[in-house]
N, C-alpha and C. Protein backbone atom coordinates (compact mmCIF):
# COMPACT_ATOMS: atom_id res chain seq x y z
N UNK A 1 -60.99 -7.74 14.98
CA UNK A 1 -60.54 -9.02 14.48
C UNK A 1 -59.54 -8.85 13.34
N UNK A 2 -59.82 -7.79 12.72
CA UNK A 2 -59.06 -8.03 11.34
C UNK A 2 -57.95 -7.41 11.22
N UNK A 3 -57.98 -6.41 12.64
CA UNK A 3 -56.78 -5.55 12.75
C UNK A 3 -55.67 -6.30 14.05
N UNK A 4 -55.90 -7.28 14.42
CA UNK A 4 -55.58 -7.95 15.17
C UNK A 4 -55.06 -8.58 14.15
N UNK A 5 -55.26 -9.19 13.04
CA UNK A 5 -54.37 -10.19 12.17
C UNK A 5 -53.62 -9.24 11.43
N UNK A 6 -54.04 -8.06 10.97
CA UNK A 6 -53.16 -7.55 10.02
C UNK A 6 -52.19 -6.77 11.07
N UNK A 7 -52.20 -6.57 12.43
CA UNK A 7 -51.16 -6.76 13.06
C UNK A 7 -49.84 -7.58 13.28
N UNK A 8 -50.64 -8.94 13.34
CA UNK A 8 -49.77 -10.03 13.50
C UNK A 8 -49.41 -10.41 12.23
N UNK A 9 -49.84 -10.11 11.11
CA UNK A 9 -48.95 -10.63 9.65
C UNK A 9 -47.94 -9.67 9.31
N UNK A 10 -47.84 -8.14 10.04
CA UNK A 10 -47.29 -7.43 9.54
C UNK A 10 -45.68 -7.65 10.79
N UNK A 11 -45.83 -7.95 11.63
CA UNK A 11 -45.24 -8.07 12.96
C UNK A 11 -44.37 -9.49 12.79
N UNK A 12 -44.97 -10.18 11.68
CA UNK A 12 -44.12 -11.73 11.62
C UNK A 12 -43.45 -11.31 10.06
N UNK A 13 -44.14 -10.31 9.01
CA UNK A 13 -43.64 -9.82 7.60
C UNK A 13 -41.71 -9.58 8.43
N UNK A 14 -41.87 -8.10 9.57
CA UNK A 14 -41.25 -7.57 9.79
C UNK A 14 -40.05 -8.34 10.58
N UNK A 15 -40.40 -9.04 11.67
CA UNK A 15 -39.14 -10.22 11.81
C UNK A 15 -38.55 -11.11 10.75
N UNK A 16 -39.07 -11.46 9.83
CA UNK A 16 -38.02 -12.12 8.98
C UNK A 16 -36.91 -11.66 8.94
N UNK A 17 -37.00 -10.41 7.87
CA UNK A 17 -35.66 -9.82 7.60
C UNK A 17 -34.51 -9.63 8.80
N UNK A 18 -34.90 -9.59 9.59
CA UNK A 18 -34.17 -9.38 11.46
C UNK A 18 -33.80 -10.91 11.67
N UNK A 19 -34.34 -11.75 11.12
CA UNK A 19 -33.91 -13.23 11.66
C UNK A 19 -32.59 -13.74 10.62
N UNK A 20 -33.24 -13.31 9.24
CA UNK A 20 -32.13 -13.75 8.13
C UNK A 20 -31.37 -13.06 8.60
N UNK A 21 -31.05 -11.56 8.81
CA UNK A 21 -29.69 -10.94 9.42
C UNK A 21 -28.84 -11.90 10.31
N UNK A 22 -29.36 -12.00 11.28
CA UNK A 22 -29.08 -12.43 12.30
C UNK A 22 -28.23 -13.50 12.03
N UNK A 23 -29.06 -14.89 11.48
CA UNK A 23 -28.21 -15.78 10.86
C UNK A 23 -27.38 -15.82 9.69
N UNK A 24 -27.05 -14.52 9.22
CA UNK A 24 -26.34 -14.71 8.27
C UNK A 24 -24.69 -13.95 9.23
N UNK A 25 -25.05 -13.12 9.85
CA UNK A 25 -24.01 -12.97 10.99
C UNK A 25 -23.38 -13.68 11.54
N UNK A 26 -24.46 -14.44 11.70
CA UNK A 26 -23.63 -16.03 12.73
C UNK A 26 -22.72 -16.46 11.47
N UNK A 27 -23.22 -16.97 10.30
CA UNK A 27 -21.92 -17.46 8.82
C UNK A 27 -21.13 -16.93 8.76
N UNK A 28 -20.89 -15.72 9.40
CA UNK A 28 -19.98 -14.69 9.21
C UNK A 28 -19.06 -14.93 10.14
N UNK A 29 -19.20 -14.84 11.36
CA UNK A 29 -18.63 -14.99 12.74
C UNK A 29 -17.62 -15.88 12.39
N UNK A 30 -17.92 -17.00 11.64
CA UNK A 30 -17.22 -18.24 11.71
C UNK A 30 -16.31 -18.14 10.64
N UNK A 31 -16.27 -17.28 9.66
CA UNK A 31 -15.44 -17.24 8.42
C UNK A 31 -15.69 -17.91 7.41
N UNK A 32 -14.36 -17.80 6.33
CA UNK A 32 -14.44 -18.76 4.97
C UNK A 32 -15.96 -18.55 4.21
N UNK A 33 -16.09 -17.78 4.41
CA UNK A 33 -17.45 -17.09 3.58
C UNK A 33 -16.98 -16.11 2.39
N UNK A 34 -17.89 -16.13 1.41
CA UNK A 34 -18.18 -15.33 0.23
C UNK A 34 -19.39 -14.55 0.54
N UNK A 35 -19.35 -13.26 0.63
CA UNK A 35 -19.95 -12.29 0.54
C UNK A 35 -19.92 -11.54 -0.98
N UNK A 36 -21.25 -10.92 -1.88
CA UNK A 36 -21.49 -10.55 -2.83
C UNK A 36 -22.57 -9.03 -2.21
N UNK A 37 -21.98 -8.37 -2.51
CA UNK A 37 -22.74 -6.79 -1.73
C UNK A 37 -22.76 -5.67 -2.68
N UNK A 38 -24.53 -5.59 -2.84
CA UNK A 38 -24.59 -4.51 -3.48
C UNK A 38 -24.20 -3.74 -3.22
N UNK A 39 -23.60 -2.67 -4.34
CA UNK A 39 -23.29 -0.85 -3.91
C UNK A 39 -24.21 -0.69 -3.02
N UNK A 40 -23.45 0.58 -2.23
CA UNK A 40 -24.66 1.75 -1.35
C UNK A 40 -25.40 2.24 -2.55
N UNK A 41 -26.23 3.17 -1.28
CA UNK A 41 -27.17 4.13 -2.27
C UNK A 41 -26.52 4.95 -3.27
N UNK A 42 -26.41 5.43 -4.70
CA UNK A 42 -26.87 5.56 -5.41
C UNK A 42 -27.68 6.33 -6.55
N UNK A 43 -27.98 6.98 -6.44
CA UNK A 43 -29.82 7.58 -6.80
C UNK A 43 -29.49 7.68 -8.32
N UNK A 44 -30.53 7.02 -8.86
CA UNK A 44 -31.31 6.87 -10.77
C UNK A 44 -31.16 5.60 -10.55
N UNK A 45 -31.36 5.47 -11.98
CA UNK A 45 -31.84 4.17 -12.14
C UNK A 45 -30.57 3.42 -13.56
N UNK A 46 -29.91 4.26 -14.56
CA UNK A 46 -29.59 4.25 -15.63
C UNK A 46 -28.42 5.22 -15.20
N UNK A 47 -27.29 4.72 -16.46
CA UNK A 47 -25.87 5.62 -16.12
C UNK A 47 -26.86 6.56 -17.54
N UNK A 48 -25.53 7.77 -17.03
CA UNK A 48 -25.94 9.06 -17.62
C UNK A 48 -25.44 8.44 -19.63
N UNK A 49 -25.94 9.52 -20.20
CA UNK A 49 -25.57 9.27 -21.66
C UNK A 49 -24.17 9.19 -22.27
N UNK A 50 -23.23 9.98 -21.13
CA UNK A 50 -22.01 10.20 -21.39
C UNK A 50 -21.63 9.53 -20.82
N UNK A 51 -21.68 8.30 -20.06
CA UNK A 51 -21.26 7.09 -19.34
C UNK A 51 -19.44 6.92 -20.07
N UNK A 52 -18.87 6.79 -18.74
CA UNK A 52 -17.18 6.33 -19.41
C UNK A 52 -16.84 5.67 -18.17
N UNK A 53 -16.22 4.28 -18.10
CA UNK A 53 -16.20 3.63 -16.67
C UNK A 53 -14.96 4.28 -16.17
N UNK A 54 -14.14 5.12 -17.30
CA UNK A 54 -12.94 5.87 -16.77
C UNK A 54 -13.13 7.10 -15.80
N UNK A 55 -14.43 7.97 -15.60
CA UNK A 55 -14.45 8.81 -15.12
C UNK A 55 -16.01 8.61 -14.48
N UNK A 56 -15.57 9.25 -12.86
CA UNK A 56 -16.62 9.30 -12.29
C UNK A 56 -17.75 10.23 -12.45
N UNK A 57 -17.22 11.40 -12.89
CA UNK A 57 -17.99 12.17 -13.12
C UNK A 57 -19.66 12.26 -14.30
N UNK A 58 -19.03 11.13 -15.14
CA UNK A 58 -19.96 10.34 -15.75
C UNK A 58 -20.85 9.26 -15.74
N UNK A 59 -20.93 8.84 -13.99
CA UNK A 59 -21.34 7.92 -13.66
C UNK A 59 -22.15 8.38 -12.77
N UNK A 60 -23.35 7.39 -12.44
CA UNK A 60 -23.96 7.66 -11.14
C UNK A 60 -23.14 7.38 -9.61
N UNK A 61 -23.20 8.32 -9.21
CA UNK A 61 -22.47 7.96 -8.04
C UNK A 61 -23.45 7.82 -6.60
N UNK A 62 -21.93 7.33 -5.30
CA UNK A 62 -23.02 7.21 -4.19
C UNK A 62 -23.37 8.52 -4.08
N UNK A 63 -24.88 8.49 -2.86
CA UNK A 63 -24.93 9.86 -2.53
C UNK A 63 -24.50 9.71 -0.97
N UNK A 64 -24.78 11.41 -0.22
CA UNK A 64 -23.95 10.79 1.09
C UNK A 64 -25.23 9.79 1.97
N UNK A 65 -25.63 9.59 1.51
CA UNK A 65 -26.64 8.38 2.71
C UNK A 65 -25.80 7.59 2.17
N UNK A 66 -25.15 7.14 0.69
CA UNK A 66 -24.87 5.93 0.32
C UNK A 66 -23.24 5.69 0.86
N UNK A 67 -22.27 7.04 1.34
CA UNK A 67 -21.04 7.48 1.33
C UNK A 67 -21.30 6.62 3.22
N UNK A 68 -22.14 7.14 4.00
CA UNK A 68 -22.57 6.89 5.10
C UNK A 68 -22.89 5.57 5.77
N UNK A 69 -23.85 4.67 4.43
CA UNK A 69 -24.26 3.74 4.40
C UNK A 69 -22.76 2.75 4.41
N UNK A 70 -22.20 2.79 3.53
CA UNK A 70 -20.78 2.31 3.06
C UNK A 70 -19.95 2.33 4.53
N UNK A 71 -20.20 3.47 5.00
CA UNK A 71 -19.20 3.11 6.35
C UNK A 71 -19.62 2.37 7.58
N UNK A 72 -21.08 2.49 7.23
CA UNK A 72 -22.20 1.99 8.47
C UNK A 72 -21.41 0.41 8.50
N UNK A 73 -21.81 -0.36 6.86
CA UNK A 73 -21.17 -1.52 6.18
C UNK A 73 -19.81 -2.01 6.46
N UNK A 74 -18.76 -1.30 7.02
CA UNK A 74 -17.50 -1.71 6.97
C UNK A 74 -17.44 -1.40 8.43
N UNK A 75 -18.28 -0.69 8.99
CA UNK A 75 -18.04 -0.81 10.73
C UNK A 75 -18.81 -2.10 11.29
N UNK A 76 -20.38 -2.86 10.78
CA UNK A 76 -21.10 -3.76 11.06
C UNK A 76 -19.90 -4.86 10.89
N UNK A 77 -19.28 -5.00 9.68
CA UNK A 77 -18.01 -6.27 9.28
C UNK A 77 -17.26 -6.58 10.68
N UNK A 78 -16.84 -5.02 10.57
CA UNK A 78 -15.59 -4.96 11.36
C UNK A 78 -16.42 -5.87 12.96
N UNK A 79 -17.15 -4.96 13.24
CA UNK A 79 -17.63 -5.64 15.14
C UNK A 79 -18.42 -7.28 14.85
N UNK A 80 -18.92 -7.71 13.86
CA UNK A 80 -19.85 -9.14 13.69
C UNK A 80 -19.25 -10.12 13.00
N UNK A 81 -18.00 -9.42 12.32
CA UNK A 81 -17.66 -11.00 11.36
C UNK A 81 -16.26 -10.83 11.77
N UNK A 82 -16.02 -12.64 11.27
CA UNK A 82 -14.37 -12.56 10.77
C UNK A 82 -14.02 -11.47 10.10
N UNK A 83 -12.41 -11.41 10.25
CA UNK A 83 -11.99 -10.46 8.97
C UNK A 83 -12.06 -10.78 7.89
N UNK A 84 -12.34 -9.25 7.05
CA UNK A 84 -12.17 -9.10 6.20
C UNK A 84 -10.75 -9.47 5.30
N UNK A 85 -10.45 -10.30 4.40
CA UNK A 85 -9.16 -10.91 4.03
C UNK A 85 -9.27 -10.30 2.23
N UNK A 86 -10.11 -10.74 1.65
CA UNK A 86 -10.04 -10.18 0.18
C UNK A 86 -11.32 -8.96 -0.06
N UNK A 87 -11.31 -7.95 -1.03
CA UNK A 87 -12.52 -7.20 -1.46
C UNK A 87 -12.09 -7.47 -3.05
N UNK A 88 -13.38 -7.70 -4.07
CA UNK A 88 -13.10 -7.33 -5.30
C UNK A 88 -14.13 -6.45 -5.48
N UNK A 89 -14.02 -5.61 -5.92
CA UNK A 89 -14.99 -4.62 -6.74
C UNK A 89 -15.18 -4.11 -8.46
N UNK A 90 -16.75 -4.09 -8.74
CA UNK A 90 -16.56 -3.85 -10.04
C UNK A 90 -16.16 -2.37 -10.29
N UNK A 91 -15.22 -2.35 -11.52
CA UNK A 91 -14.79 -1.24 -12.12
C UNK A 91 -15.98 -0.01 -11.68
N UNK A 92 -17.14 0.42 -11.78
CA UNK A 92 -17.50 1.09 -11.81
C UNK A 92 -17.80 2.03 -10.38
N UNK A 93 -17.44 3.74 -10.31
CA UNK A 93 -17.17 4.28 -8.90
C UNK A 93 -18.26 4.13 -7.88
N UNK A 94 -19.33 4.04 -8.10
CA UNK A 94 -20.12 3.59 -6.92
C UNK A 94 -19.81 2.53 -5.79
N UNK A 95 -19.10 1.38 -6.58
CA UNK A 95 -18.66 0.02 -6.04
C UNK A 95 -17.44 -0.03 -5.70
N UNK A 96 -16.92 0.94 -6.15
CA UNK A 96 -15.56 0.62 -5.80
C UNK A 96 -15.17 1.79 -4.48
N UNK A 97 -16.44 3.04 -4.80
CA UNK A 97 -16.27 4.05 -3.56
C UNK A 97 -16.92 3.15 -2.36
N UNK A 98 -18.18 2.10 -2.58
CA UNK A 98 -18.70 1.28 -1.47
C UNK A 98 -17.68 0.94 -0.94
N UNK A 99 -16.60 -0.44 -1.82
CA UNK A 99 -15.54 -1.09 -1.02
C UNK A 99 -14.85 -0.31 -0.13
N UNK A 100 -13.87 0.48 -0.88
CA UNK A 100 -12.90 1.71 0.14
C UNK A 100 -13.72 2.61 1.19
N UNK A 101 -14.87 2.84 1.35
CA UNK A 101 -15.58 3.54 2.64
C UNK A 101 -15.58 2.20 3.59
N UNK A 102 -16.28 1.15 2.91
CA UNK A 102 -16.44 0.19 3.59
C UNK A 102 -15.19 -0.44 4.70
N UNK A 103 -13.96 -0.86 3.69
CA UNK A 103 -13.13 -1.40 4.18
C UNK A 103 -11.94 -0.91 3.45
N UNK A 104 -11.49 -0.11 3.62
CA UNK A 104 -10.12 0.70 2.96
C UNK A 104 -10.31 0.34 1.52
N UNK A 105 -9.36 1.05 1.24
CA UNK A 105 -8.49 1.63 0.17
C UNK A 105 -7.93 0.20 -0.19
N UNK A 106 -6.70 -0.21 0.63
CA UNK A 106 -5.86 -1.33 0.18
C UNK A 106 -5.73 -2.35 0.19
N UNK A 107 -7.20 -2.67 0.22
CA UNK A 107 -7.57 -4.06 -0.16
C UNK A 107 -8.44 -4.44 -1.08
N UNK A 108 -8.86 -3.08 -1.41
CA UNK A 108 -9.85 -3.62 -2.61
C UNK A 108 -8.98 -3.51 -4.15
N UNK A 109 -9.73 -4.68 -4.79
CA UNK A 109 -8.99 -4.94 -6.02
C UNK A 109 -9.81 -4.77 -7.39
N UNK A 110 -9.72 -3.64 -8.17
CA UNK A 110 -11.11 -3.64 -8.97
C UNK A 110 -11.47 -4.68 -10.02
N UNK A 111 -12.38 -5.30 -10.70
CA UNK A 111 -12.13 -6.28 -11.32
C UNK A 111 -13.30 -6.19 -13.07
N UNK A 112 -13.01 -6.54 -13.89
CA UNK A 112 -14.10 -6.16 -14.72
C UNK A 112 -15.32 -7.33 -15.22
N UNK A 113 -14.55 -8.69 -14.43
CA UNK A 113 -16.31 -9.28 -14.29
C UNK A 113 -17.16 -9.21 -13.13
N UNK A 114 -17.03 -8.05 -12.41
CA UNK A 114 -18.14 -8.02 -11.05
C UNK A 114 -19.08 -6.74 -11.99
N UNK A 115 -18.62 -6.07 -12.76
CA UNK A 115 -19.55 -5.52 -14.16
C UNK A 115 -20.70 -5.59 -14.27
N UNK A 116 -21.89 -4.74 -14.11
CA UNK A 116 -23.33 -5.18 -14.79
C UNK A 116 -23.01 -5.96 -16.28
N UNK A 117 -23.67 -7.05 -16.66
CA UNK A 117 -23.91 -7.63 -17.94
C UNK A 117 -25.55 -7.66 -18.09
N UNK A 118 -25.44 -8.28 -19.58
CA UNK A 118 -26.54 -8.82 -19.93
C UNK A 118 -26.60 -9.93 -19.77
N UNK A 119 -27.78 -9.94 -18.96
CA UNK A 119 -28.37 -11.58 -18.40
C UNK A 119 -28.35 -12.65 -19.21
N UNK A 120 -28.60 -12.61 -20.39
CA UNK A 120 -28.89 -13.42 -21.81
C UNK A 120 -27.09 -13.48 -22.50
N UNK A 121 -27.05 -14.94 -22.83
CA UNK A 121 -26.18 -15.01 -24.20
C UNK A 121 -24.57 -15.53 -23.35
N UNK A 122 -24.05 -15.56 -24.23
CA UNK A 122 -22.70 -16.25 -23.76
C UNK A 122 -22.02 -15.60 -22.82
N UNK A 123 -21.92 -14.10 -22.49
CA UNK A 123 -21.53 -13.57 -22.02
C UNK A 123 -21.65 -13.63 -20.34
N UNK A 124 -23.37 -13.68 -20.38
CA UNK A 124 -24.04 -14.43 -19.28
C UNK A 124 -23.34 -15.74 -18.53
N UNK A 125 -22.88 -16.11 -19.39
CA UNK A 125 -22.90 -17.66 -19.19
C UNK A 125 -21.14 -17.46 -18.12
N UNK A 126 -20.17 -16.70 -19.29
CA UNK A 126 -19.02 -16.56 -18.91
C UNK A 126 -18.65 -15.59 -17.61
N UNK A 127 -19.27 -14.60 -17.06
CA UNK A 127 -19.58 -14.27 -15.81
C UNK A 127 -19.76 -15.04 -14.79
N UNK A 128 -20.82 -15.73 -14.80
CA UNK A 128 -21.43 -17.00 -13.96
C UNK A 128 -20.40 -17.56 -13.51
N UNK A 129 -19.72 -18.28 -14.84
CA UNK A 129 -18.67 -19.32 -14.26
C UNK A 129 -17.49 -18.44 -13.67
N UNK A 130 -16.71 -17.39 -13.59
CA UNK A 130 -15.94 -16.78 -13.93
C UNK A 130 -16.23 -16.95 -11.88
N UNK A 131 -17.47 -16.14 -11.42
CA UNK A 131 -17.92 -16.23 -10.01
C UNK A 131 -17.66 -17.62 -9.45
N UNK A 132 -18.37 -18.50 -10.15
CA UNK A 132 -18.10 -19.72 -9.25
C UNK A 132 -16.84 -19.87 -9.28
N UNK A 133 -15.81 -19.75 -10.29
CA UNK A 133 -14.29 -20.30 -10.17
C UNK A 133 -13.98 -19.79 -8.70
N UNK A 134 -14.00 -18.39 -9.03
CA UNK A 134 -13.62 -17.24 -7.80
C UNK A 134 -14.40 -17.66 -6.22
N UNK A 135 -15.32 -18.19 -6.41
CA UNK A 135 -16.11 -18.63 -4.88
C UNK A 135 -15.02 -19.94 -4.63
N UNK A 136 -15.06 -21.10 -5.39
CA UNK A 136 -14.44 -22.33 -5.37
C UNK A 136 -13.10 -22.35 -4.77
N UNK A 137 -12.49 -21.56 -5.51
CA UNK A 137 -11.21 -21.03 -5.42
C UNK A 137 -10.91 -20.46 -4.01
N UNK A 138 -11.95 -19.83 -2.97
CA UNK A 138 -11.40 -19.27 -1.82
C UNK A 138 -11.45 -19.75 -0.76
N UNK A 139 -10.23 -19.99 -0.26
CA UNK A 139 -10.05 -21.05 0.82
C UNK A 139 -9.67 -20.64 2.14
N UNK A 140 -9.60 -18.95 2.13
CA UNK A 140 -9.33 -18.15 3.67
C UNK A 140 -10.05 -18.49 4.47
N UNK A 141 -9.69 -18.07 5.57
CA UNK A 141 -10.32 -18.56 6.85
C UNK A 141 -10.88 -17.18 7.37
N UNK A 142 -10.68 -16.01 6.75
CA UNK A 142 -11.72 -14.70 7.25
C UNK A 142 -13.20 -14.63 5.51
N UNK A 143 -13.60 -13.22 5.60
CA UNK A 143 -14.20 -13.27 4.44
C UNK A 143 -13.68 -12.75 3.29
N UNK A 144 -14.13 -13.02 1.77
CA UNK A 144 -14.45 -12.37 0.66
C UNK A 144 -15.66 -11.54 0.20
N UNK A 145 -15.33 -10.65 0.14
CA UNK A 145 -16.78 -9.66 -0.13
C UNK A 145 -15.87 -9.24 -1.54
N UNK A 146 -17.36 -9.52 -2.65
CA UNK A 146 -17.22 -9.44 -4.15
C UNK A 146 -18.30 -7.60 -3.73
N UNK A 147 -17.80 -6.55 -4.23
CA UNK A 147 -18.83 -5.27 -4.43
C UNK A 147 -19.31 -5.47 -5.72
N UNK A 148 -20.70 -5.46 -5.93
CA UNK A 148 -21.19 -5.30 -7.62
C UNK A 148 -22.43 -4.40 -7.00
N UNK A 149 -23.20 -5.13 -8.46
CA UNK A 149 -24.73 -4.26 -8.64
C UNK A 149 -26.03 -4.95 -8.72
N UNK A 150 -26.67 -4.90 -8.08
CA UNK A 150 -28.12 -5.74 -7.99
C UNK A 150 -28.44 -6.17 -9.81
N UNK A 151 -28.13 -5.64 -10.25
CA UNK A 151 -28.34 -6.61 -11.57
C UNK A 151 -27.68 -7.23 -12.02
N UNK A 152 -26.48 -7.63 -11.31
CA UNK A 152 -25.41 -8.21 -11.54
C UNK A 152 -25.69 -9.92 -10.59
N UNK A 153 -26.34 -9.14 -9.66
CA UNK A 153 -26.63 -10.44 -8.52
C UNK A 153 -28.02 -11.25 -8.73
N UNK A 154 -28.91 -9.66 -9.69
CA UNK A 154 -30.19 -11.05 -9.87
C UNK A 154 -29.85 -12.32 -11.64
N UNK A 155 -28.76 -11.43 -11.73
CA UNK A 155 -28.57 -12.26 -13.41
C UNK A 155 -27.80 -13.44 -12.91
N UNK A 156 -26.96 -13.63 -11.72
CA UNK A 156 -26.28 -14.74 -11.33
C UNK A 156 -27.24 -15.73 -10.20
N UNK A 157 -27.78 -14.98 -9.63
CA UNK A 157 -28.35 -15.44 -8.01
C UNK A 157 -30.20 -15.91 -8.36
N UNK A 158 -30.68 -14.78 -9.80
CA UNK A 158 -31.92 -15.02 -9.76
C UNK A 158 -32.68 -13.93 -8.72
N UNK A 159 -32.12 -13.39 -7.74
CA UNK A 159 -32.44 -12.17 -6.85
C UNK A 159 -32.11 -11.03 -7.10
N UNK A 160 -33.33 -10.35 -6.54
CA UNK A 160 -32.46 -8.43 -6.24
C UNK A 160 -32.65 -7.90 -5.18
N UNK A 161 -31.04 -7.83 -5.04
CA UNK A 161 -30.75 -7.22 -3.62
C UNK A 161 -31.40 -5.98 -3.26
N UNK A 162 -31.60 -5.33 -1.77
CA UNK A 162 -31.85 -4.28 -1.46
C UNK A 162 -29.97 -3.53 -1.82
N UNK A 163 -30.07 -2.31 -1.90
CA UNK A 163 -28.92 -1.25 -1.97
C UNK A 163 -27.89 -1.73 -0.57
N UNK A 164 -27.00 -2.08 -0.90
CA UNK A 164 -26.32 -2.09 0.10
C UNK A 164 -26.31 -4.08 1.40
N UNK A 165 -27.50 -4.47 0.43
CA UNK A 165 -27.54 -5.88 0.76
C UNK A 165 -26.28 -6.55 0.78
N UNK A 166 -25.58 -7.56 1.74
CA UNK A 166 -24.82 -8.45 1.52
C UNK A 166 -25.82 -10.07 1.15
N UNK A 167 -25.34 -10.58 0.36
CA UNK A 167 -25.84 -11.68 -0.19
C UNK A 167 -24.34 -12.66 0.10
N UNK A 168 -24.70 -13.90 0.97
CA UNK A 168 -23.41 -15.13 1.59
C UNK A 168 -23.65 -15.81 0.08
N UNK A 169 -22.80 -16.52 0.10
CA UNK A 169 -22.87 -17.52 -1.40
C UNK A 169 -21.70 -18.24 -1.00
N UNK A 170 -22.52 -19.74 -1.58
CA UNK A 170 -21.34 -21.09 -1.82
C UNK A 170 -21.67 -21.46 -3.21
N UNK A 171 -20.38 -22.27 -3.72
CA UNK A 171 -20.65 -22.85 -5.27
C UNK A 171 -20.63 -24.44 -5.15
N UNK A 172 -21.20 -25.06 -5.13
CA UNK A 172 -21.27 -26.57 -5.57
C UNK A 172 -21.65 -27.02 -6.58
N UNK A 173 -21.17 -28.18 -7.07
CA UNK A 173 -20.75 -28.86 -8.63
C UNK A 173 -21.06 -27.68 -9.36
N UNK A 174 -20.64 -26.22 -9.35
CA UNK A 174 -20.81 -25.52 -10.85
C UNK A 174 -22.23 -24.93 -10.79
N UNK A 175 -22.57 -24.78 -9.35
CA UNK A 175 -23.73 -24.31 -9.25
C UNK A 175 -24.17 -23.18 -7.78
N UNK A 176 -24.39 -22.25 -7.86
CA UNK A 176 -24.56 -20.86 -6.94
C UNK A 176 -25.62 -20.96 -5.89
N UNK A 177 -25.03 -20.90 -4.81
CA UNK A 177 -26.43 -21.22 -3.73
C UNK A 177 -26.23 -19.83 -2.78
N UNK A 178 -27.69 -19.36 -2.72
CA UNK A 178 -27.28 -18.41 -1.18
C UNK A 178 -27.65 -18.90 0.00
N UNK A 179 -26.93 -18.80 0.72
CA UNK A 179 -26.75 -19.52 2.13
C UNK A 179 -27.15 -18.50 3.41
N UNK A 180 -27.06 -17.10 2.68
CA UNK A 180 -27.30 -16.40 3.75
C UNK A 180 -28.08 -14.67 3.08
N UNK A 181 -28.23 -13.66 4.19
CA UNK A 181 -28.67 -12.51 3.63
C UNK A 181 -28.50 -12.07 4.97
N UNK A 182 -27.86 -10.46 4.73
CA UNK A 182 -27.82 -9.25 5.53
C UNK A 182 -28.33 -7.71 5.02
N UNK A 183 -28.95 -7.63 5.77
CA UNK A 183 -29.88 -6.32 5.45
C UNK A 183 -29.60 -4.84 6.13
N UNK A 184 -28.63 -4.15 5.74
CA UNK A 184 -28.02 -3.27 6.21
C UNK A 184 -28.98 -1.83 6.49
N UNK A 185 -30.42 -2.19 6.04
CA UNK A 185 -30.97 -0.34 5.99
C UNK A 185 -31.73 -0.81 7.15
């Protein structure tokens, strides 16, 4: 009896994530979407002590699951969605090596509010809006995929992405909605 339910709760746990994919593909198909996508993998948790956003070598970088993952990401785009029309990525090389594996080199544009911040304080505040302008503002008919960092997306979105998550997003009156989720692992 009991393994019969913890069958079936684990069997309906496990389709979700396969259903949100699914329909967030379909948002895709159709265009004029904002996409917000965590970096690939990654590995730590914290930049090193010698952190300089000028050099990679001081940064955590992808590893190759994440180098791999990144291309997995820009081949799924390529066969399920509209095109790809804008990439912004934050300054830092993880995100910006995601974009270019993902989807070339010459379209991504690096930017320094897709940036981890602090969640708290004005700064917070000026990020936020800085996104919605940038969502509001895009009126293509393929997609925008913003590259950042799961703490970048739960300080705006309230969520944290899996590594390599695409998160859909619309802005209305001055306010951030997710509309969709793709689960790339």
């Amino acid at each position: 009896m009991y393994r019969t339910l913890i069958i079936t709760i684990l069997s309906f746990a496990l389709a979700l994530p396969a259903a949100a994919t699914e329909a967030g593909w379909a948002l895709l198909r159709n265009g004029g979407q904002v996409v917000l996508l965590n970096h690939a993998n990654a590995p730590g948790a914290t930049e090193p002590a010698a952190f300089d956003i000028e050099s990679c070598r001081t940064q955590r970088n992808l590893s190759e699951r994440g180098r791999q993952q990144a291309r997995r990401i820009g081949a799924l785009f390529a066969a399920r969605a509209a095109p790809v029309e804008e990439i912004f990525s934050s300054r830092y090389c993880r995100t910006r090596d995601t974009a270019e594996l993902a989807f070339g080199a010459s379209l991504v544009e690096t930017v320094d509010w897709l940036d981890p911040f602090d969640a708290d304080g004005e700064e917070a505040d000026a990020r936020r809006q800085r996104l919605i302008e940038e969502i509001e503002a895009y009126t293509g008919s393929g997609i925008l995929v913003m590259v950042t960092h799961d703490s970048y997306v739960d300080a705006v979105l309230g969520t944290r992405p899996r590594e390599g998550e695409a998160i859909i997003v619309t802005a209305h009156d001055g306010a951030l909605q997710t509309v969709g989720r793709i689960v790339f692992n």
